[in-house]
C-alpha atoms as a PDB file:
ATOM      1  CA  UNK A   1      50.338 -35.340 -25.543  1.00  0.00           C
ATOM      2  CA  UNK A   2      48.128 -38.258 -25.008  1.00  0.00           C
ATOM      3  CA  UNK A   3      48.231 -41.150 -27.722  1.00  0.00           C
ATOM      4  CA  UNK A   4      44.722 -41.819 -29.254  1.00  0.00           C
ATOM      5  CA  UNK A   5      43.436 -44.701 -32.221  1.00  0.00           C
ATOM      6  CA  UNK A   6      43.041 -42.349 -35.765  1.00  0.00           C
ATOM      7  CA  UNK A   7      40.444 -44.817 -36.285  1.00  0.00           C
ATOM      8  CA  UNK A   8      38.452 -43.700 -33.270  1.00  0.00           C
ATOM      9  CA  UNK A   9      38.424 -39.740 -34.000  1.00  0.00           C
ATOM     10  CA  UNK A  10      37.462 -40.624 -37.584  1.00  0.00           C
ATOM     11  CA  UNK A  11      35.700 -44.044 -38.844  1.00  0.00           C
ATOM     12  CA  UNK A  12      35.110 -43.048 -41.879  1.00  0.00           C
ATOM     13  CA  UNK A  13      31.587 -42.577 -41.634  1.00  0.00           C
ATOM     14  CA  UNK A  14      30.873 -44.460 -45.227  1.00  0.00           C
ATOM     15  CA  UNK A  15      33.931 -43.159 -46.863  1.00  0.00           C
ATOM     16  CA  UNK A  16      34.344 -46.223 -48.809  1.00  0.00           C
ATOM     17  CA  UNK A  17      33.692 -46.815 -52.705  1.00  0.00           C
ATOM     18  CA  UNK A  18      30.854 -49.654 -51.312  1.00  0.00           C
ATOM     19  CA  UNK A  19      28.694 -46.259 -49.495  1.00  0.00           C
ATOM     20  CA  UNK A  20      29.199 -44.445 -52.822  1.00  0.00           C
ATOM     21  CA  UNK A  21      28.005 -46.166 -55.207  1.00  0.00           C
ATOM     22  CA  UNK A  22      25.203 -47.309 -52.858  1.00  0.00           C
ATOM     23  CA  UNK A  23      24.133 -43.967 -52.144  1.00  0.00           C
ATOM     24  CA  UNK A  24      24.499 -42.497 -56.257  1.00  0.00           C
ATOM     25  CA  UNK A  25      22.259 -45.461 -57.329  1.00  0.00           C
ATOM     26  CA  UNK A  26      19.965 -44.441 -54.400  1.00  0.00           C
ATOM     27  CA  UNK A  27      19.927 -41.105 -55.680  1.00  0.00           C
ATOM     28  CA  UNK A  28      19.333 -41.386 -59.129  1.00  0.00           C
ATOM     29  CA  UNK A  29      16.649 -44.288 -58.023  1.00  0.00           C
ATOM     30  CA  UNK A  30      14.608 -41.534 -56.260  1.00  0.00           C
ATOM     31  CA  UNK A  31      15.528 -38.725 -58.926  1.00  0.00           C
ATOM     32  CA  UNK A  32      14.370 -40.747 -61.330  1.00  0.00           C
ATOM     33  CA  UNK A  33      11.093 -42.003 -59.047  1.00  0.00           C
ATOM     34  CA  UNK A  34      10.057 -38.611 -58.588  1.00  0.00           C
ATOM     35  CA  UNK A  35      10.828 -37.284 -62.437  1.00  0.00           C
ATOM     36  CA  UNK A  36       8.561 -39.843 -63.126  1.00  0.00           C
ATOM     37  CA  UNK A  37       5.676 -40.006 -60.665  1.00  0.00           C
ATOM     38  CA  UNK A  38       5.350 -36.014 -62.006  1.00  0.00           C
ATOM     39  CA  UNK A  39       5.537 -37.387 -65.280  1.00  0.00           C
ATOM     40  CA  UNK A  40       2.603 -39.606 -64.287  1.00  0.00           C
ATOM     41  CA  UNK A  41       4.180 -43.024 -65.103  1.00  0.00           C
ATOM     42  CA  UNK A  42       3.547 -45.572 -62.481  1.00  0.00           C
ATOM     43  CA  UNK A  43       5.154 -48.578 -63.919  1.00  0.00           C
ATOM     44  CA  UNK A  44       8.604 -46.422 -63.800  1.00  0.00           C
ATOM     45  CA  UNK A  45       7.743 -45.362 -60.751  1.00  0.00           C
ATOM     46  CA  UNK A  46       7.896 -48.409 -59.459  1.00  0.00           C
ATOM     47  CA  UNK A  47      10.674 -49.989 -61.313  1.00  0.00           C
ATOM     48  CA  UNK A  48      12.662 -46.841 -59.591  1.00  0.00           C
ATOM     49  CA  UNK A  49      11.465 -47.928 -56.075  1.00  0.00           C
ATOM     50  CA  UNK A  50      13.022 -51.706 -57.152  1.00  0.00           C
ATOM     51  CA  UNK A  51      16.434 -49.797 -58.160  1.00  0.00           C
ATOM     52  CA  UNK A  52      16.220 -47.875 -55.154  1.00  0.00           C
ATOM     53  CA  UNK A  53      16.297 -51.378 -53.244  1.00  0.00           C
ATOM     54  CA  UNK A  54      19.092 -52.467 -55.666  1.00  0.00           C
ATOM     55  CA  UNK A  55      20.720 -49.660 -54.033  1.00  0.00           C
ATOM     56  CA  UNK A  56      20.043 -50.728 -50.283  1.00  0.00           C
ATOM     57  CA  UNK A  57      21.348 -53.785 -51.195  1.00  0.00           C
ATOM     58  CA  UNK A  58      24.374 -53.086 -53.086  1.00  0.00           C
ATOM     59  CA  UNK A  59      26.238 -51.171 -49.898  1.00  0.00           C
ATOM     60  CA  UNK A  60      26.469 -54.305 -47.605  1.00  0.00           C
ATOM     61  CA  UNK A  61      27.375 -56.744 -50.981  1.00  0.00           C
ATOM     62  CA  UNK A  62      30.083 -54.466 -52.315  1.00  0.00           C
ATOM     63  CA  UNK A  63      31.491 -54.064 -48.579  1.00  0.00           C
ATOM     64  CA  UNK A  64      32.293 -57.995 -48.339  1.00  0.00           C
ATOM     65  CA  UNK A  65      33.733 -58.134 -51.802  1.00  0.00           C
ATOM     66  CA  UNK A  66      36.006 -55.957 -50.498  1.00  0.00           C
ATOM     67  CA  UNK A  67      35.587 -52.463 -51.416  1.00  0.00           C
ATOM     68  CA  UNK A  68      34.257 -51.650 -47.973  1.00  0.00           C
ATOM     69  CA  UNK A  69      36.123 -49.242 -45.763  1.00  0.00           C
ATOM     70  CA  UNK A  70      39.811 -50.594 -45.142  1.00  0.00           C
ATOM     71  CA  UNK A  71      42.256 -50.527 -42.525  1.00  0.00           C
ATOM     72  CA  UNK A  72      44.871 -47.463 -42.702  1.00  0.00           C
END
């Protein structure tokens, strides 16, 4: 049987706490957006769209404080 790298059949693909937290933030930013764009509130709208960039933003910070995906 040929040797192969775990790492290379599976990468993890986000499996890290850093991807998430990113992506439940993200979620409840556009739950939230669209709760309240029916709801016909702009200004939360909006403040939803800003926590959905929180979101964006929080995958690539968390990762280099070191709750990124690590090394088996």
């Amino acid at each position: 049987m040929a040797d192969y790298d775990p790492k290379f059949v599976d990468p993890g693909h986000g499996n890290s706490r850093a991807a998430w937290i990113s992506i439940i933030v993200m979620l409840v930013a556009v739950a939230a957006g669209t709760l309240f764009f029916f709801l016909d509130m702009p200004a939360l709208v909006w403040a939803s769209a800003g926590l959905l960039l929180v979101g964006v933003l929080l995958w690539p910070i968390l990762a280099r404080a070191g709750y990124g995906l690590q090394d088996h």
